[in-house]
Protein backbone atom coordinates (compact mmCIF):
# COMPACT_ATOMS: atom_id res chain seq x y z
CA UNK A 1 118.93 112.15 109.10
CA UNK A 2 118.28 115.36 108.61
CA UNK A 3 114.94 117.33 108.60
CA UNK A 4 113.96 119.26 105.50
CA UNK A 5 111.91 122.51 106.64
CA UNK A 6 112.40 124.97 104.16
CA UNK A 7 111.94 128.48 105.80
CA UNK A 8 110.97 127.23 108.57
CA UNK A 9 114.42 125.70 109.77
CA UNK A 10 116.29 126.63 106.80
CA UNK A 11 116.71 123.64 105.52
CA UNK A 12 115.44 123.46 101.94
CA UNK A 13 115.64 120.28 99.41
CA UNK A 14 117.74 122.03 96.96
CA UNK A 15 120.59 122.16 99.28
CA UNK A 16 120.94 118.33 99.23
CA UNK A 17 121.87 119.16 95.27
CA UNK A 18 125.12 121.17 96.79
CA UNK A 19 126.59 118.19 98.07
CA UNK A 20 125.07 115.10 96.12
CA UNK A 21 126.87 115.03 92.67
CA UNK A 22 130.33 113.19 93.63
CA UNK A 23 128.16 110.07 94.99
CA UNK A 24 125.23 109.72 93.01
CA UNK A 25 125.37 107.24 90.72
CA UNK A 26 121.83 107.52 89.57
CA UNK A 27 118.76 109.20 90.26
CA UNK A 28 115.22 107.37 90.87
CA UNK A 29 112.90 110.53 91.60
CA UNK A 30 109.06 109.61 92.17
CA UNK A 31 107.41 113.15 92.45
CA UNK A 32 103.99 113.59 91.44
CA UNK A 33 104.21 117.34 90.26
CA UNK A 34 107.04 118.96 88.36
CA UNK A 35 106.80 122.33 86.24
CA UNK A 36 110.61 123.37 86.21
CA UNK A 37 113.38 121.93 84.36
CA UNK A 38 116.07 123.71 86.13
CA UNK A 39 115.48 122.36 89.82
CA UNK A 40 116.68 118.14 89.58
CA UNK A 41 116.10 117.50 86.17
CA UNK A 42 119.12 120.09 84.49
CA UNK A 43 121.30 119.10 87.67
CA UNK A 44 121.33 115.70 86.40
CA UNK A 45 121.94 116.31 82.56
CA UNK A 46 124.83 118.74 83.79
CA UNK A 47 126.21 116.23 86.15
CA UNK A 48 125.25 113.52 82.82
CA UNK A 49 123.81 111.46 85.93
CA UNK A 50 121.01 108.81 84.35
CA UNK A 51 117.82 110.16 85.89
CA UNK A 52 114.38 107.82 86.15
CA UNK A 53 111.58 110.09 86.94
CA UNK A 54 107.92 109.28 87.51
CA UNK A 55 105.04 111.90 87.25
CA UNK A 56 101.50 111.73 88.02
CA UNK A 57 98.98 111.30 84.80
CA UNK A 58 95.75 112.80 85.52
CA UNK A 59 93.43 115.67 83.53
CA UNK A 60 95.33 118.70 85.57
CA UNK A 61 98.24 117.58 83.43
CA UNK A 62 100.46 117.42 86.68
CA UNK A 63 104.05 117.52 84.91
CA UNK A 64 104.26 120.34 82.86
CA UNK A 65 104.51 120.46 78.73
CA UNK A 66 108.34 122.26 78.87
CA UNK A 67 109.45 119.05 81.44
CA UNK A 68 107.74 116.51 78.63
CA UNK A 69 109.35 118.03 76.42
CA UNK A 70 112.54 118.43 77.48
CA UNK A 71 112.12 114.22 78.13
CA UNK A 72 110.81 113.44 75.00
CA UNK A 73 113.46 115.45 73.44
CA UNK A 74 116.33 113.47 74.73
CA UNK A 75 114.80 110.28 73.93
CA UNK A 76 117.48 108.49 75.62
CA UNK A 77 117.62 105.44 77.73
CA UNK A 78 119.49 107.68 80.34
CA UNK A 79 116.79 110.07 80.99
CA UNK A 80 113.50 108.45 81.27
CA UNK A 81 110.41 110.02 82.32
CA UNK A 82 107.29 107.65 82.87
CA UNK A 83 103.54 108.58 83.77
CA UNK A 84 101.24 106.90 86.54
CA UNK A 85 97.85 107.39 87.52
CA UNK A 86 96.60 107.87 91.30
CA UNK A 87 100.28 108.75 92.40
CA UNK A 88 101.23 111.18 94.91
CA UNK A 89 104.47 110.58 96.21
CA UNK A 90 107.39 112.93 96.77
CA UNK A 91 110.55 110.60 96.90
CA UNK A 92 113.94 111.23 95.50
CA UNK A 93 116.76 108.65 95.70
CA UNK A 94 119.98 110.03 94.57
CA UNK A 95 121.61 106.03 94.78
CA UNK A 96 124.85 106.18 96.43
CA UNK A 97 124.30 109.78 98.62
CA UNK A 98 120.29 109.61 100.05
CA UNK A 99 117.09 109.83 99.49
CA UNK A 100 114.54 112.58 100.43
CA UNK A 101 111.24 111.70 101.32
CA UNK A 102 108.83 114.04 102.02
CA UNK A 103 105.87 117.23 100.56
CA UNK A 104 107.93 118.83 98.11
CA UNK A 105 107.11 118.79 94.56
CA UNK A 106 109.06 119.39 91.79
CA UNK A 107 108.21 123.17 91.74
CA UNK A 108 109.79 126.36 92.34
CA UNK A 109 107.31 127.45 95.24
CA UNK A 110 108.21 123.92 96.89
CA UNK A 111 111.75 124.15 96.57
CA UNK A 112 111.72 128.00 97.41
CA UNK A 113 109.06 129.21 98.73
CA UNK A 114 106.09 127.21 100.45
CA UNK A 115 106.14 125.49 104.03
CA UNK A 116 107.08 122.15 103.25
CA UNK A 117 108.60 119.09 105.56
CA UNK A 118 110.43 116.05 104.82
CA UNK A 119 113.57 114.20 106.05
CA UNK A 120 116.79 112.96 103.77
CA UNK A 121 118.28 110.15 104.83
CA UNK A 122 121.89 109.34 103.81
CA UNK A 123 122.98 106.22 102.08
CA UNK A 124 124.25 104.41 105.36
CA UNK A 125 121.08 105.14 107.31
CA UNK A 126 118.74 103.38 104.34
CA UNK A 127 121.33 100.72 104.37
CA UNK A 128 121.59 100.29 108.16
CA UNK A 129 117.84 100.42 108.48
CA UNK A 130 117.08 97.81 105.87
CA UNK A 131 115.09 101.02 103.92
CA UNK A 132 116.85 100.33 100.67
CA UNK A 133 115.33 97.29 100.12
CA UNK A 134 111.56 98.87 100.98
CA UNK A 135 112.63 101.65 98.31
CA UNK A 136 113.30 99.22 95.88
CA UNK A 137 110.46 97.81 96.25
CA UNK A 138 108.53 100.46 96.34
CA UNK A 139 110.27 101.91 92.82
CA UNK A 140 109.65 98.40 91.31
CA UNK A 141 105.58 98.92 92.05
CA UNK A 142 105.51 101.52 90.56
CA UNK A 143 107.01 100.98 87.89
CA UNK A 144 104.58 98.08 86.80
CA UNK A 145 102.03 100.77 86.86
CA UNK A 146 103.60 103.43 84.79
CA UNK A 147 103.57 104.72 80.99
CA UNK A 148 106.25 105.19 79.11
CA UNK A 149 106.12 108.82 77.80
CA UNK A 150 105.56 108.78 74.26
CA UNK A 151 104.81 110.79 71.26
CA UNK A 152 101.33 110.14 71.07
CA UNK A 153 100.72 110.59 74.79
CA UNK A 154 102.66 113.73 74.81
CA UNK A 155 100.03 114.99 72.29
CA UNK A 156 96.97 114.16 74.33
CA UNK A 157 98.91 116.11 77.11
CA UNK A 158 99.64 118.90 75.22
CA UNK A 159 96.17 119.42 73.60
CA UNK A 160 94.96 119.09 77.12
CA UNK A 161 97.13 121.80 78.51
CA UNK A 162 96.07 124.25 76.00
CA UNK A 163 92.28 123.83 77.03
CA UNK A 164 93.12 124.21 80.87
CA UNK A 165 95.03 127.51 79.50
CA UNK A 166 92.14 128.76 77.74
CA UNK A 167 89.78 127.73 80.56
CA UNK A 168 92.06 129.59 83.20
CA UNK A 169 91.72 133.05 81.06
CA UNK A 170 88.37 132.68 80.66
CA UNK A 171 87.95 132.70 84.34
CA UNK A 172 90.87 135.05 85.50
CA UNK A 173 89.16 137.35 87.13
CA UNK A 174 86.98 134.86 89.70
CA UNK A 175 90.33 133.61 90.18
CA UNK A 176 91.78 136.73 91.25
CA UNK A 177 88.81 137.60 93.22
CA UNK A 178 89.04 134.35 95.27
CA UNK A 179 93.14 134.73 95.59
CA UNK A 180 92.15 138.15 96.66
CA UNK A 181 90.01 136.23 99.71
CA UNK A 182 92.38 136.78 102.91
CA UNK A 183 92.45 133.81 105.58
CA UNK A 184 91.30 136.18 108.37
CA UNK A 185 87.54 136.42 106.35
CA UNK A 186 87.40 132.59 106.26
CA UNK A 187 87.87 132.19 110.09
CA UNK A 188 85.84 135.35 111.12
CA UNK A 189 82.97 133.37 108.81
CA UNK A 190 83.74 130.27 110.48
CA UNK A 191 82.74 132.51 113.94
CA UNK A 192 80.17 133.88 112.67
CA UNK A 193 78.99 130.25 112.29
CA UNK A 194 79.31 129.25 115.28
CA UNK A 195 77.82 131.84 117.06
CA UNK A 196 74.53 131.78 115.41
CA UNK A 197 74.54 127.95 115.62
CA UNK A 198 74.91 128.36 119.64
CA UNK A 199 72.72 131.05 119.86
């Protein structure tokens, strides 16, 4: 097992691509957020590994228009990408090498740059520890819940990514402002609190 840090240990969940290719023989990836293309999902068309991915469907559009398109695009029965409502997980089974389980999304400040943790287990340790099974399992449930990605849903996802566009310009500079806000305010307000409530 080994424990996936990022920064913090140095141990980041791209690295696990370095190695993976010669013993995957398919991917299952249940990640809740992805905006890039070119972190799992253009390793596996490279490596023309089948990839099964499933996103979260919610009004934040969660997986981005490019990686929907990119899906629909292929249209193939070796790339599928399905959508599922109240989902959160972040769990990647390349079948034959490991699976990761852990915070990371599919994004480049997940896989680069934010504090994340998770472990990867190797193909052995599922087996040995009967978590293979569970996985499958838990990729079946899942499953029964999700939406094939289709034309007609890719439109409603696409017309409702433009309005959160237009909504985010509208209110850039709030945004800014708040982004703006360091930590250090929020806890000396958080004193501040507390002294007048104990005075």
């Amino acid at each position: 097992m080994e424990l996936l840090l990022n920064g913090i240990n140095g141990n980041y969940l791209r690295n696990i691509l370095l190695n993976a290719a010669k013993d995957t023989e398919r991917v299952d990836a249940a990640v809740a957020y992805a905006t890039e293309n070119d972190l799992l999902f253009e390793w596996c068309w490279n490596n023309k590994l089948p990839l099964r991915y499933w996103g979260r469907f919610d009004e934040q559009v969660p997986v981005s228009i490019p990686v929907l398109e990119q899906f629909l695009a292929r249209r193939s029965g070796r790339y599928v990408c399905k959508l599922v409502r109240q989902f959160h997980p972040k769990v990647i089974w390349w079948r034959g090498s490991g699976t990761y389980i852990g915070s990371a999304n599919l994004t480049q400040s997940a896989w680069w740059n934010n504090v994340e943790a998770g472990v990867f287990l190797t193909e052995d340790e599922l087996v040995d520890g009967g978590h293979d099974l569970q996985l499958e399992q838990f990729f079946t449930e899942i499953e029964a819940h999700a939406a094939p990605l289709t034309q007609e849903l890719f439109d409603l996802l696409s017309a409702r990514s433009k309005e959160l566009t237009r909504r985010k310009i509208a209110q850039k500079d709030a945004a800014e402002a708040f982004a703006a806000t360091t930590t250090s305010i929020v806890v000396s307000g958080m004193a501040d609190r507390r002294v007048i409530s104990e005075g």
